[in-house]
C-alpha atoms as a PDB file:
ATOM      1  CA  UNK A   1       1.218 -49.430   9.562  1.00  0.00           C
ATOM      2  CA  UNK A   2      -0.181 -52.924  10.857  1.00  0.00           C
ATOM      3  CA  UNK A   3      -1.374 -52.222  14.463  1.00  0.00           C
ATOM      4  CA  UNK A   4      -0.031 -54.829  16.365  1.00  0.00           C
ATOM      5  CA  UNK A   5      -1.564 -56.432  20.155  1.00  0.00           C
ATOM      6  CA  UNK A   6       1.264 -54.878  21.708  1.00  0.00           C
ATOM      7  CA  UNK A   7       1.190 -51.539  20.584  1.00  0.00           C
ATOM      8  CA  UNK A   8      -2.457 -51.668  21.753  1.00  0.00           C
ATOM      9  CA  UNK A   9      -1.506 -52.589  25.386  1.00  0.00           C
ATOM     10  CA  UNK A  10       1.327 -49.955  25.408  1.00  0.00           C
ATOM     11  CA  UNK A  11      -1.353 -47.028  24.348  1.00  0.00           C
ATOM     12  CA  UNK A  12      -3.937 -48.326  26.781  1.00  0.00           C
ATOM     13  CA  UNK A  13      -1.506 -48.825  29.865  1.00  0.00           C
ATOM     14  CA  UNK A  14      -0.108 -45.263  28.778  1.00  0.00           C
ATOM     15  CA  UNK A  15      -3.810 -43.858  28.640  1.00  0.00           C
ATOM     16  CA  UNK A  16      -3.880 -45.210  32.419  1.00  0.00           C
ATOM     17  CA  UNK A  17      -1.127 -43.209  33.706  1.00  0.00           C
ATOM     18  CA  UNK A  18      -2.056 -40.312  31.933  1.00  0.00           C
ATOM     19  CA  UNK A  19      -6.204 -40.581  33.580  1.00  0.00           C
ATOM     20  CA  UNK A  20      -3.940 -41.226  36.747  1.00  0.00           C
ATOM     21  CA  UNK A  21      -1.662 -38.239  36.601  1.00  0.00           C
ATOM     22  CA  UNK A  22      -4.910 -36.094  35.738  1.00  0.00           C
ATOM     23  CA  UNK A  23      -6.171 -37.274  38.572  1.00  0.00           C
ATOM     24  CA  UNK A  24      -3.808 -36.698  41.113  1.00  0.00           C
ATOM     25  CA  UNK A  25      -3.449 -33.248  40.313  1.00  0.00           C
ATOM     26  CA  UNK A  26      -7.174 -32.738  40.667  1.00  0.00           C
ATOM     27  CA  UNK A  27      -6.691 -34.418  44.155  1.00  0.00           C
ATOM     28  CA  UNK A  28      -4.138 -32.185  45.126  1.00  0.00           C
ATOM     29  CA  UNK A  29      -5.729 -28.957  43.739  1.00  0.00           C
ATOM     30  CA  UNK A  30      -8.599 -29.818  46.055  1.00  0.00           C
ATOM     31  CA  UNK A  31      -6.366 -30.441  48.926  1.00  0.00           C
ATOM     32  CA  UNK A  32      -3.762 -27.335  48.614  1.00  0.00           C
ATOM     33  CA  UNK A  33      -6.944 -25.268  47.758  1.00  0.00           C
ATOM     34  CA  UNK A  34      -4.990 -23.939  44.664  1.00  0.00           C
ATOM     35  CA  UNK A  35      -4.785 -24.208  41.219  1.00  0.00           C
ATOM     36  CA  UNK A  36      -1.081 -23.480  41.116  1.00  0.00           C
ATOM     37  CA  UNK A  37       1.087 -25.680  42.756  1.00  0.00           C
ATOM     38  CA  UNK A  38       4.653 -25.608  40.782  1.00  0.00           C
ATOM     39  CA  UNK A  39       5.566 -23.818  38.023  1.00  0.00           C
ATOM     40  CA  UNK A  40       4.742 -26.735  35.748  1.00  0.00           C
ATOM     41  CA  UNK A  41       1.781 -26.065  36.232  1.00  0.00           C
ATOM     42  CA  UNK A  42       1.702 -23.019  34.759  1.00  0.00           C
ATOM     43  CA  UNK A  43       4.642 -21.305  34.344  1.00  0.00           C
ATOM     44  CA  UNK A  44       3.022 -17.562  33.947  1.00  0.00           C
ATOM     45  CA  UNK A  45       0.726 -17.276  36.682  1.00  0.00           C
ATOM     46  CA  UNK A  46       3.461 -19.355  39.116  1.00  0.00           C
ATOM     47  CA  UNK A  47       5.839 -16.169  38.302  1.00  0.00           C
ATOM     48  CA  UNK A  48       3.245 -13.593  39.207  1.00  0.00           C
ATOM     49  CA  UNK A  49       1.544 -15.525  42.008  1.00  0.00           C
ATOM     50  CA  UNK A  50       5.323 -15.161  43.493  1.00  0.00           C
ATOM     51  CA  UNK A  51       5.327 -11.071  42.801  1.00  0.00           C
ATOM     52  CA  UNK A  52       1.748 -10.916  44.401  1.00  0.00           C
ATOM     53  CA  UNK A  53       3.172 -13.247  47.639  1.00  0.00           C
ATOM     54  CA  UNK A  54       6.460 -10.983  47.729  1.00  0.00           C
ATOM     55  CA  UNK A  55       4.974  -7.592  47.716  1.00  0.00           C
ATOM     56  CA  UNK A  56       2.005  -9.196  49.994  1.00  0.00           C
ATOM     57  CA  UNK A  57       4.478  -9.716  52.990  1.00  0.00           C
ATOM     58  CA  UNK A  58       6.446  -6.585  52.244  1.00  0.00           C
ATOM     59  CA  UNK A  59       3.313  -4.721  52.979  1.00  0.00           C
ATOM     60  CA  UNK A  60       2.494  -6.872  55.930  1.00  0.00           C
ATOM     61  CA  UNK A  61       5.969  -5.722  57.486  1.00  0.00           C
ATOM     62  CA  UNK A  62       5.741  -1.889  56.258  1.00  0.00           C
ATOM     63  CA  UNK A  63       2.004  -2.146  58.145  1.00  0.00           C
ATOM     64  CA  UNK A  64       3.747  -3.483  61.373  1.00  0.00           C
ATOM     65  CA  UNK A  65       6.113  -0.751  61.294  1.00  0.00           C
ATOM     66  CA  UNK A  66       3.088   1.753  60.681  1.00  0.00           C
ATOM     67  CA  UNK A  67       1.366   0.289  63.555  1.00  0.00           C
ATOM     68  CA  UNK A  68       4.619   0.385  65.990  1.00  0.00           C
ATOM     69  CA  UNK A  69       5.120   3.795  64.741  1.00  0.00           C
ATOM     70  CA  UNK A  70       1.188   4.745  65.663  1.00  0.00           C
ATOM     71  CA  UNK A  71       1.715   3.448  69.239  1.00  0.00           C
ATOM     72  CA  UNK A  72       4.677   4.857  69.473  1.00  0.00           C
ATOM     73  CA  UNK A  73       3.467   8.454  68.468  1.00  0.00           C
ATOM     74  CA  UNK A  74       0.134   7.841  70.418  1.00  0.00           C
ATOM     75  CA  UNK A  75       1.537   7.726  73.563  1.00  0.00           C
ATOM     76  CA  UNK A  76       3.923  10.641  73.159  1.00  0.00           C
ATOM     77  CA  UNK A  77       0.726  12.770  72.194  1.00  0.00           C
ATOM     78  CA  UNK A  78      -0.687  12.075  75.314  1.00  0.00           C
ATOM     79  CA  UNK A  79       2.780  12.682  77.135  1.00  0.00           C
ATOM     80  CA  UNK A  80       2.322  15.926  75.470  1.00  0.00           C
ATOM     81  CA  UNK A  81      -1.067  16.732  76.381  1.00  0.00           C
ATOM     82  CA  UNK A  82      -0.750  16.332  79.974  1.00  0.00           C
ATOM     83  CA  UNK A  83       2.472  18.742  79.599  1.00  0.00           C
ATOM     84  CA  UNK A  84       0.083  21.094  78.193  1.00  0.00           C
ATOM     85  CA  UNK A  85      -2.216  20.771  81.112  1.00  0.00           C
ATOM     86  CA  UNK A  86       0.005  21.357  83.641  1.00  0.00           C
ATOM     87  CA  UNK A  87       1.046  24.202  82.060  1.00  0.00           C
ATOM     88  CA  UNK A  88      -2.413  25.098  81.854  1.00  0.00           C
ATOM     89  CA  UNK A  89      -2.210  24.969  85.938  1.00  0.00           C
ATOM     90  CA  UNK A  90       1.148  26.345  86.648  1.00  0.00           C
ATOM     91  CA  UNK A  91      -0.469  29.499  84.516  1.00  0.00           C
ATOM     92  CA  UNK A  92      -4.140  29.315  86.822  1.00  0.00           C
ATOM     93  CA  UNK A  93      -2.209  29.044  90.383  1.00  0.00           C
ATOM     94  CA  UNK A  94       0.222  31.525  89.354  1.00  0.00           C
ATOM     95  CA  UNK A  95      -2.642  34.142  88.419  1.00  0.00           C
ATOM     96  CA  UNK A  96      -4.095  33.567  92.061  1.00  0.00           C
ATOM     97  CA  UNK A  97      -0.882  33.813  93.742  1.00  0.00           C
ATOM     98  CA  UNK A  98      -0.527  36.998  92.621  1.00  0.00           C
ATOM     99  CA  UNK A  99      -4.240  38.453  93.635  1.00  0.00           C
ATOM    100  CA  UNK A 100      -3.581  41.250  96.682  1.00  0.00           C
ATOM    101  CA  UNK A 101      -5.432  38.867  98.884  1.00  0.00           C
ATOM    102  CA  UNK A 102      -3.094  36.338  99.073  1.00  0.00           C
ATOM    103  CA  UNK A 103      -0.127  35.932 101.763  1.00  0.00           C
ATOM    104  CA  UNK A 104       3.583  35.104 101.946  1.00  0.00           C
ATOM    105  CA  UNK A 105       2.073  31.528 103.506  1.00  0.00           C
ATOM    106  CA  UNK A 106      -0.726  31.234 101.037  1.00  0.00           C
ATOM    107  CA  UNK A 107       1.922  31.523  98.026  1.00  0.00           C
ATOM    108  CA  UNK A 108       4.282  28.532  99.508  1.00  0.00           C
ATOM    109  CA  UNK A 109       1.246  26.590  99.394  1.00  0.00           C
ATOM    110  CA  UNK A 110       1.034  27.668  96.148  1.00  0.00           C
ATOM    111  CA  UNK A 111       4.767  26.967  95.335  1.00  0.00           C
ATOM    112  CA  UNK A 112       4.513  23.454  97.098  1.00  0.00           C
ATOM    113  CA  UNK A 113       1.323  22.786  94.579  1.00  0.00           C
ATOM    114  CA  UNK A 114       4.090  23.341  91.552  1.00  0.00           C
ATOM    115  CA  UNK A 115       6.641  21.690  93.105  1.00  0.00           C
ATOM    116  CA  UNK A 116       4.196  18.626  93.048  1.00  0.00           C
ATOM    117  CA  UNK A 117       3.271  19.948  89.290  1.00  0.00           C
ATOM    118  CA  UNK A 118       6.472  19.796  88.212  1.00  0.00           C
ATOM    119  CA  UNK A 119       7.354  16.661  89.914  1.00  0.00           C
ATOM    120  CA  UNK A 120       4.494  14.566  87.586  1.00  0.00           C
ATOM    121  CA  UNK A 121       5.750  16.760  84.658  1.00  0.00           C
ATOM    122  CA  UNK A 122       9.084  15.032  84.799  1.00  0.00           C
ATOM    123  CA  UNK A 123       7.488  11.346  85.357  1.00  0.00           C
ATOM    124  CA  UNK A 124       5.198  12.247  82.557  1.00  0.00           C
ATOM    125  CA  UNK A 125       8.410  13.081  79.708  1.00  0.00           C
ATOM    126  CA  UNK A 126      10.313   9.791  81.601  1.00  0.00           C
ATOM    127  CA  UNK A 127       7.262   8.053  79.796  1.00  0.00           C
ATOM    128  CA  UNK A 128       8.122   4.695  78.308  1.00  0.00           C
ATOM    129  CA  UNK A 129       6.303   2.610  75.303  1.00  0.00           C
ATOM    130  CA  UNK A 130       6.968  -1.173  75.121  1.00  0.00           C
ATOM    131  CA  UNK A 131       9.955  -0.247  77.899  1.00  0.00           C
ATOM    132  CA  UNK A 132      11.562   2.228  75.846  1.00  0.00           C
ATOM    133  CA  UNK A 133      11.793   5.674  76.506  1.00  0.00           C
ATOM    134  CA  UNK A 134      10.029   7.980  74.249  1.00  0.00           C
ATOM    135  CA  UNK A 135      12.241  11.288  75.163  1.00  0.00           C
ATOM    136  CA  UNK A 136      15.358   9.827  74.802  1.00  0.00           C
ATOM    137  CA  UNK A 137      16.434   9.834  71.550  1.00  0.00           C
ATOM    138  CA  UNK A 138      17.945   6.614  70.628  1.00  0.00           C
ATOM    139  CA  UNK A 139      19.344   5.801  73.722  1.00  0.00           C
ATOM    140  CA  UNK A 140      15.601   4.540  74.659  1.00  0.00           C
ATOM    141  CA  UNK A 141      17.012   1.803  77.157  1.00  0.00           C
ATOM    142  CA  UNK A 142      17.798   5.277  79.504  1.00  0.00           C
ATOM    143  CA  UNK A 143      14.850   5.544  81.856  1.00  0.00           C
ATOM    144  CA  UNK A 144      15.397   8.544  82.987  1.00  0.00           C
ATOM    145  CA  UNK A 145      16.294  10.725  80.236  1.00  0.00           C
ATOM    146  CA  UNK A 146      14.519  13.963  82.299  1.00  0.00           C
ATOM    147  CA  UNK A 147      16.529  14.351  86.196  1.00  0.00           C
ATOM    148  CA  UNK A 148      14.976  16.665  88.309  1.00  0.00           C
ATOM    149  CA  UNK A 149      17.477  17.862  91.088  1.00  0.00           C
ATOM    150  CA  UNK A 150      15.537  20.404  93.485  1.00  0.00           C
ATOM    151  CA  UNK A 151      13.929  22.439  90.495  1.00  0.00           C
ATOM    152  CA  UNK A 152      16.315  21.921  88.119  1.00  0.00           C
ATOM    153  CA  UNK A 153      15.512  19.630  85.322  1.00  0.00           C
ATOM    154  CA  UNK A 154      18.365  18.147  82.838  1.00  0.00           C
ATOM    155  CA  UNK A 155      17.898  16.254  80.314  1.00  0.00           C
ATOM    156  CA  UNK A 156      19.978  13.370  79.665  1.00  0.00           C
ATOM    157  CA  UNK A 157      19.294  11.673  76.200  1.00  0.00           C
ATOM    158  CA  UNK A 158      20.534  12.522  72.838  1.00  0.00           C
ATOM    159  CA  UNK A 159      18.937  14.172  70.154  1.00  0.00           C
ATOM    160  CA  UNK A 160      18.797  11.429  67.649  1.00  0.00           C
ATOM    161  CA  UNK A 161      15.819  10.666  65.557  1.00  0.00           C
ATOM    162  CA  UNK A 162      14.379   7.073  65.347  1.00  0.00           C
ATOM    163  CA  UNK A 163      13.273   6.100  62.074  1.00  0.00           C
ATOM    164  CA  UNK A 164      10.874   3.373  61.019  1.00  0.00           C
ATOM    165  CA  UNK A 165      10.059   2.197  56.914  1.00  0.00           C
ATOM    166  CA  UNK A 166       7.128   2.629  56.346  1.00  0.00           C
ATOM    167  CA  UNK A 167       6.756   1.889  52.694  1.00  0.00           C
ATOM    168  CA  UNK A 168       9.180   1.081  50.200  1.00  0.00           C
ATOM    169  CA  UNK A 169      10.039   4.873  48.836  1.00  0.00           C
ATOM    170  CA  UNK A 170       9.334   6.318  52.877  1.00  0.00           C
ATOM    171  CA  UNK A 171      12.003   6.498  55.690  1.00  0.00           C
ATOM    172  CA  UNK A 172      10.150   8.255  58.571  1.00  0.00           C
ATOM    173  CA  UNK A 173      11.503   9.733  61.777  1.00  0.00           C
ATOM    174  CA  UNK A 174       8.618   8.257  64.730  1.00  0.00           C
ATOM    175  CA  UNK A 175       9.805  10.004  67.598  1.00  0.00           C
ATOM    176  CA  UNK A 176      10.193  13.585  69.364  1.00  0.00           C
ATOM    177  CA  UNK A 177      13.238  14.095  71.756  1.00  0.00           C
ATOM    178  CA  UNK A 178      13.599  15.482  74.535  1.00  0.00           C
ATOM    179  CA  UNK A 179      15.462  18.511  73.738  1.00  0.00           C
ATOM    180  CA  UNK A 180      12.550  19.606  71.904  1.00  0.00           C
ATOM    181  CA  UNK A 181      11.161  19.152  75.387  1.00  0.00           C
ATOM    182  CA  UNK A 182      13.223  21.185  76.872  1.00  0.00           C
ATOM    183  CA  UNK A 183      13.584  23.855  73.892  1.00  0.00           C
ATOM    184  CA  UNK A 184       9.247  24.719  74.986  1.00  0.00           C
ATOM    185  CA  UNK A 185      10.669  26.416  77.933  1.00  0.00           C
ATOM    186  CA  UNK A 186       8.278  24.478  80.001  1.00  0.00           C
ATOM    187  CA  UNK A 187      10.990  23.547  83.023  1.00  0.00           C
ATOM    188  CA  UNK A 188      13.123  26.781  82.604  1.00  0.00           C
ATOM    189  CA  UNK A 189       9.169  28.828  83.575  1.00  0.00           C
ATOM    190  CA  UNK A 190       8.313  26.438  86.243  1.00  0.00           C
ATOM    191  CA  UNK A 191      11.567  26.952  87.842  1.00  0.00           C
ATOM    192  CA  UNK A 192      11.208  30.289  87.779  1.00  0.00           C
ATOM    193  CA  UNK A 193       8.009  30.284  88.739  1.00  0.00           C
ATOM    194  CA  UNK A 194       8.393  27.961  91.776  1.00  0.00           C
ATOM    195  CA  UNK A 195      11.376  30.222  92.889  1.00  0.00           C
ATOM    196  CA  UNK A 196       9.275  33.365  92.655  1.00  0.00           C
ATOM    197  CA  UNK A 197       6.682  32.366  94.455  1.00  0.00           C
ATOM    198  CA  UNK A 198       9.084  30.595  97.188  1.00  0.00           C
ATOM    199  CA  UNK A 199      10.471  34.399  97.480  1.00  0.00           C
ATOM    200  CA  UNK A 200       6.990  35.896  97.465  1.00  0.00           C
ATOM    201  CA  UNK A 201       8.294  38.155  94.857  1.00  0.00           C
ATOM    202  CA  UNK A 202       5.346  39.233  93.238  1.00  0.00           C
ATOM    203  CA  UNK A 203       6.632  41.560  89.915  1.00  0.00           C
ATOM    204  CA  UNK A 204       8.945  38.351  89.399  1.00  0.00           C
ATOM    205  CA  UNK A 205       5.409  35.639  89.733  1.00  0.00           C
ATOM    206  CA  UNK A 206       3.764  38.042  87.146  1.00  0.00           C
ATOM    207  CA  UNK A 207       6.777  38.202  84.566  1.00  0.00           C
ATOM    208  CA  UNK A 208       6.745  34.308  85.002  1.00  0.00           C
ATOM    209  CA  UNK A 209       2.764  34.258  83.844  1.00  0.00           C
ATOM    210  CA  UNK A 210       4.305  35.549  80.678  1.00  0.00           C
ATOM    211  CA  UNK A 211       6.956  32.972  80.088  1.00  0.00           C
ATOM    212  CA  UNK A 212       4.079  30.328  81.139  1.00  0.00           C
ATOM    213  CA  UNK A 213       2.097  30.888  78.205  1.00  0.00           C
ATOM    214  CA  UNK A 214       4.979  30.980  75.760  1.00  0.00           C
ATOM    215  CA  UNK A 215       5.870  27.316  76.879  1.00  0.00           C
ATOM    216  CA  UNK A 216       2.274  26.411  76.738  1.00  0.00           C
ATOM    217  CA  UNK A 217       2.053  27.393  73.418  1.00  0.00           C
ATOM    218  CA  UNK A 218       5.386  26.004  72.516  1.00  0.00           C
ATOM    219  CA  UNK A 219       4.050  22.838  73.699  1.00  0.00           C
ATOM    220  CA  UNK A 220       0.745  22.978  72.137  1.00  0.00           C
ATOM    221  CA  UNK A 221       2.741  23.333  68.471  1.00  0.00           C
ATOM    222  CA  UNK A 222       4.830  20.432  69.117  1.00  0.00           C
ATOM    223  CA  UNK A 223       2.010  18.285  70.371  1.00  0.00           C
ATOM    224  CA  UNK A 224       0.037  19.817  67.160  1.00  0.00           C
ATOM    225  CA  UNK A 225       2.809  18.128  65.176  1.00  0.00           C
ATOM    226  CA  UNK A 226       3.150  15.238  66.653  1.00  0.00           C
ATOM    227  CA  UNK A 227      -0.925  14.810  66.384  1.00  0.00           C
ATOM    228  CA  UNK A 228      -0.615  15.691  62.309  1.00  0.00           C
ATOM    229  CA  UNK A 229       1.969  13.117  62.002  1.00  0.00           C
ATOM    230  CA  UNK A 230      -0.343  10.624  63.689  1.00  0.00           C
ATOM    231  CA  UNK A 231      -3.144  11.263  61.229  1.00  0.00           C
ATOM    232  CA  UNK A 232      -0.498  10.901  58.197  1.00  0.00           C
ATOM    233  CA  UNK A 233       0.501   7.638  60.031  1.00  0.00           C
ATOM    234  CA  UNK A 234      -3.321   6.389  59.416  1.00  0.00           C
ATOM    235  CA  UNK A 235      -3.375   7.419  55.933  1.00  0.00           C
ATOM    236  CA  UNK A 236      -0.238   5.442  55.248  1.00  0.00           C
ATOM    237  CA  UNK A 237      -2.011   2.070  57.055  1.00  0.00           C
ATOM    238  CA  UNK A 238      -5.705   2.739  55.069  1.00  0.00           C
ATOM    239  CA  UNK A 239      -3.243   2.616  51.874  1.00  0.00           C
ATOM    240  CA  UNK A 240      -1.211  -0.463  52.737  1.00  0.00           C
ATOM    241  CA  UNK A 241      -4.609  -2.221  53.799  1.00  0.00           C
ATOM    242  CA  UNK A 242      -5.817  -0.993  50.594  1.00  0.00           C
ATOM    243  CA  UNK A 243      -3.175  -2.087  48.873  1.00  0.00           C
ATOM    244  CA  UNK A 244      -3.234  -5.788  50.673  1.00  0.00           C
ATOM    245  CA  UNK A 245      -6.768  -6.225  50.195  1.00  0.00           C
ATOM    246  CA  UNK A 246      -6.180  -5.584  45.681  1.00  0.00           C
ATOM    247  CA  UNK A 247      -3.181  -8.174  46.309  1.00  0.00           C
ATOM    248  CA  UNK A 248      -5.163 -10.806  47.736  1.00  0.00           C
ATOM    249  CA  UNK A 249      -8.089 -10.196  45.314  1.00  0.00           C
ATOM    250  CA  UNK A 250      -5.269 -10.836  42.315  1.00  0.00           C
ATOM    251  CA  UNK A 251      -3.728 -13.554  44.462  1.00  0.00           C
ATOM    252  CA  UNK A 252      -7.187 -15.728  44.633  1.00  0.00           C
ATOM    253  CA  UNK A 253      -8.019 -14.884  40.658  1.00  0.00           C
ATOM    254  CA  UNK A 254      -4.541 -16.310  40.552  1.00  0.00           C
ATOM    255  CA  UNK A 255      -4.716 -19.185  42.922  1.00  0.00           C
ATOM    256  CA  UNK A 256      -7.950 -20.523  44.246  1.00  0.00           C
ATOM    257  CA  UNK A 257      -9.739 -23.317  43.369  1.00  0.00           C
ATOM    258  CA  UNK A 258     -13.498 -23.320  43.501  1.00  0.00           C
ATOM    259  CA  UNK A 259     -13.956 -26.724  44.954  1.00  0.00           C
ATOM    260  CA  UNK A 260     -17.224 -27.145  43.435  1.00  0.00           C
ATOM    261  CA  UNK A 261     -16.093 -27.144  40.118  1.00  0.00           C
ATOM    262  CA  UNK A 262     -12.597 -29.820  40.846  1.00  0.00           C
ATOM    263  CA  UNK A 263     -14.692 -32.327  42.534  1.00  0.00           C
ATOM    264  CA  UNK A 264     -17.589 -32.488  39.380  1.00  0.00           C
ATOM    265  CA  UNK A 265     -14.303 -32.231  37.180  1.00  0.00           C
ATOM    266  CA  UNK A 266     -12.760 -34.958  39.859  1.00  0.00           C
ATOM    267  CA  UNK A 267     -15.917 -37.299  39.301  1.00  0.00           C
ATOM    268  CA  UNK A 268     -15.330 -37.277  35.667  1.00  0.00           C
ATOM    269  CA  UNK A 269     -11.960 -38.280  35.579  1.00  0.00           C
ATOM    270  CA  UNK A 270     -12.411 -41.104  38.168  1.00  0.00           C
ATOM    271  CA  UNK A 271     -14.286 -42.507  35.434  1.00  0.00           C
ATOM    272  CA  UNK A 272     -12.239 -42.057  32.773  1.00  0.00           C
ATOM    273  CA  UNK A 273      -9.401 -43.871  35.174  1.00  0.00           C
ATOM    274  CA  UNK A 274     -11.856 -46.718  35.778  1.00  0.00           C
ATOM    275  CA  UNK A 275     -12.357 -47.291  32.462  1.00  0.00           C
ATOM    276  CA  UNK A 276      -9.278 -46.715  30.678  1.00  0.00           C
ATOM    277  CA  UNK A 277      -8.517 -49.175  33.668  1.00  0.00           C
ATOM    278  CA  UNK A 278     -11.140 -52.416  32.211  1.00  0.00           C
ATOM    279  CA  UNK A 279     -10.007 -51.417  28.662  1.00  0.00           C
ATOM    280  CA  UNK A 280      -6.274 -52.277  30.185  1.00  0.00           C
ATOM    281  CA  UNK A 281      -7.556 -55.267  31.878  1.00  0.00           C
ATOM    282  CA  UNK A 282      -9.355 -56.606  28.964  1.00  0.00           C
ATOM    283  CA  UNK A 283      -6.608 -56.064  26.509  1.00  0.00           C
ATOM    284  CA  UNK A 284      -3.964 -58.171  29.313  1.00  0.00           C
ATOM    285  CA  UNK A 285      -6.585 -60.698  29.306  1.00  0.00           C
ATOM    286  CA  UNK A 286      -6.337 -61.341  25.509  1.00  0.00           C
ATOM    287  CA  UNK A 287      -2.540 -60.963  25.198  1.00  0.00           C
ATOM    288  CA  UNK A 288      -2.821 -63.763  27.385  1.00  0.00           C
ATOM    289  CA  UNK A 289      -5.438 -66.289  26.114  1.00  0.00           C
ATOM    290  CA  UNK A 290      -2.887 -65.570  22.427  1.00  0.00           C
ATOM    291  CA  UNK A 291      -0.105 -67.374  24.488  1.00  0.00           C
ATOM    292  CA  UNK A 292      -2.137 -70.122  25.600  1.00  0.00           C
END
């Protein structure tokens, strides 16, 4: 087949665009920072690059909910620590109420140091996190859930459990109630306590010792939960940060460019572009001296 001047012209102006298209995509490689754009551009690794992106943010949102959850538990463990502690004082004033030295006036000052006990008890279980209650249940917007009326404390949430996601197979319930507040025993002993000691009814102030400790310890196994469930809530963020950290790593083997390499590559096919551009010039050139 006779290779004719325009046939020439057509392959050299096509040899143009094609340097040009090459070229573009090298510019936009180095200006995305990728080396997959659309999935023309490679089909395979476009398809997975969309997996690793998909699971990537899933994580990110599980992680948020791990770290809400952490809060969330954090400050209940300290609710329940200073419960402990002022159980750990009702118990130490109670013990010196009832020594023989002390008087019908010395225990009221005794009962008025509960009273003021029990008084930062209740604020302390009325604790809130990001303004919701942490007692509650799920009616978190209540901010009183605990009412103390005289020495009487009722509790006025629900005993619903809030649950968080916290991976894709893992529903998790983040928060204690308050009837398992109430369930230690803590507010029925300092009731009893307070009243005893009001009535200077010694037998009755050492039965209440008794019932002190019981609540303590109730409160120290629910605040012993609540503290295990905080260390699984770490091992569950580790894992998802983990878990980020491989996608990323599969993402940039994926994805990134190393710009080094696209502008030497970018160089070369600048010149290709210039010169497939002359050879395109010089063929015009003849096709037109041929007409003159």
């Amino acid at each position: 087949m006779r290779i004719t001047q325009s046939m020439m012209t057509r392959q050299t102006i096509q040899r143009v665009f094609i340097n040009r298209d090459i070229m573009y995509q090298t510019h936009e490689r180095i200006s995305t920072g990728k080396k997959v754009n659309r999935p023309s551009d490679d089909a395979t690794a476009y398809a997975r690059i969309a997996r690793y992106e998909k699971s990537y943010q899933r994580n990110l949102q599980y992680l948020s909910n791990v770290q809400y959850s952490r809060n969330w538990v954090n400050e209940t463990s300290v609710a329940l620590d200073k419960l402990q502690d002022y159980a750990s004082q009702a118990k130490a004033i109670a013990l010196k109420a009832v020594d023989a030295s002390n008087d019908d006036d010395s225990r009221q000052v005794y009962a008025r140091q509960l009273r003021g006990i029990l008084e930062e008890s209740v604020s302390t279980v009325n604790a809130k996190y990001l303004d919701k209650s942490l007692f509650a249940g799920t009616n978190t917007k209540n901010s009183t859930p605990f009412v103390l009326n005289d020495l009487t404390v009722t509790y006025t949430g629900n005993d619903e459990k809030i649950k968080r996601r916290l991976a894709e197979d893992m529903v998790s319930e983040i928060n204690t109630t308050g009837q398992r507040v109430m369930d230690t025993g803590f507010f029925q002993a300092m009731e009893t306590m307070i009243t005893a000691l009001e009535a200077n009814d010694i037998p009755a102030i050492e039965d209440t010792i008794d019932d002190m400790q019981t609540a303590y310890d109730a409160v120290l196994n629910l605040s012993g939960e609540v503290g295990s469930f905080h260390n699984s809530l770490s091992l569950i963020e580790n894992r998802l940060k983990d878990a980020n950290m491989k996608l990323e790593e599969y993402l940039a083997d994926d994805q990134d460019v190393v710009l080094e390499e696209e502008f030497v590559r970018l160089e070369s096919e600048q010149t290709a572009y210039q010169a497939a551009m002359q050879s395109a010039a010089k063929i015009m050139r003849l096709n037109i001296l041929n007409y003159m």
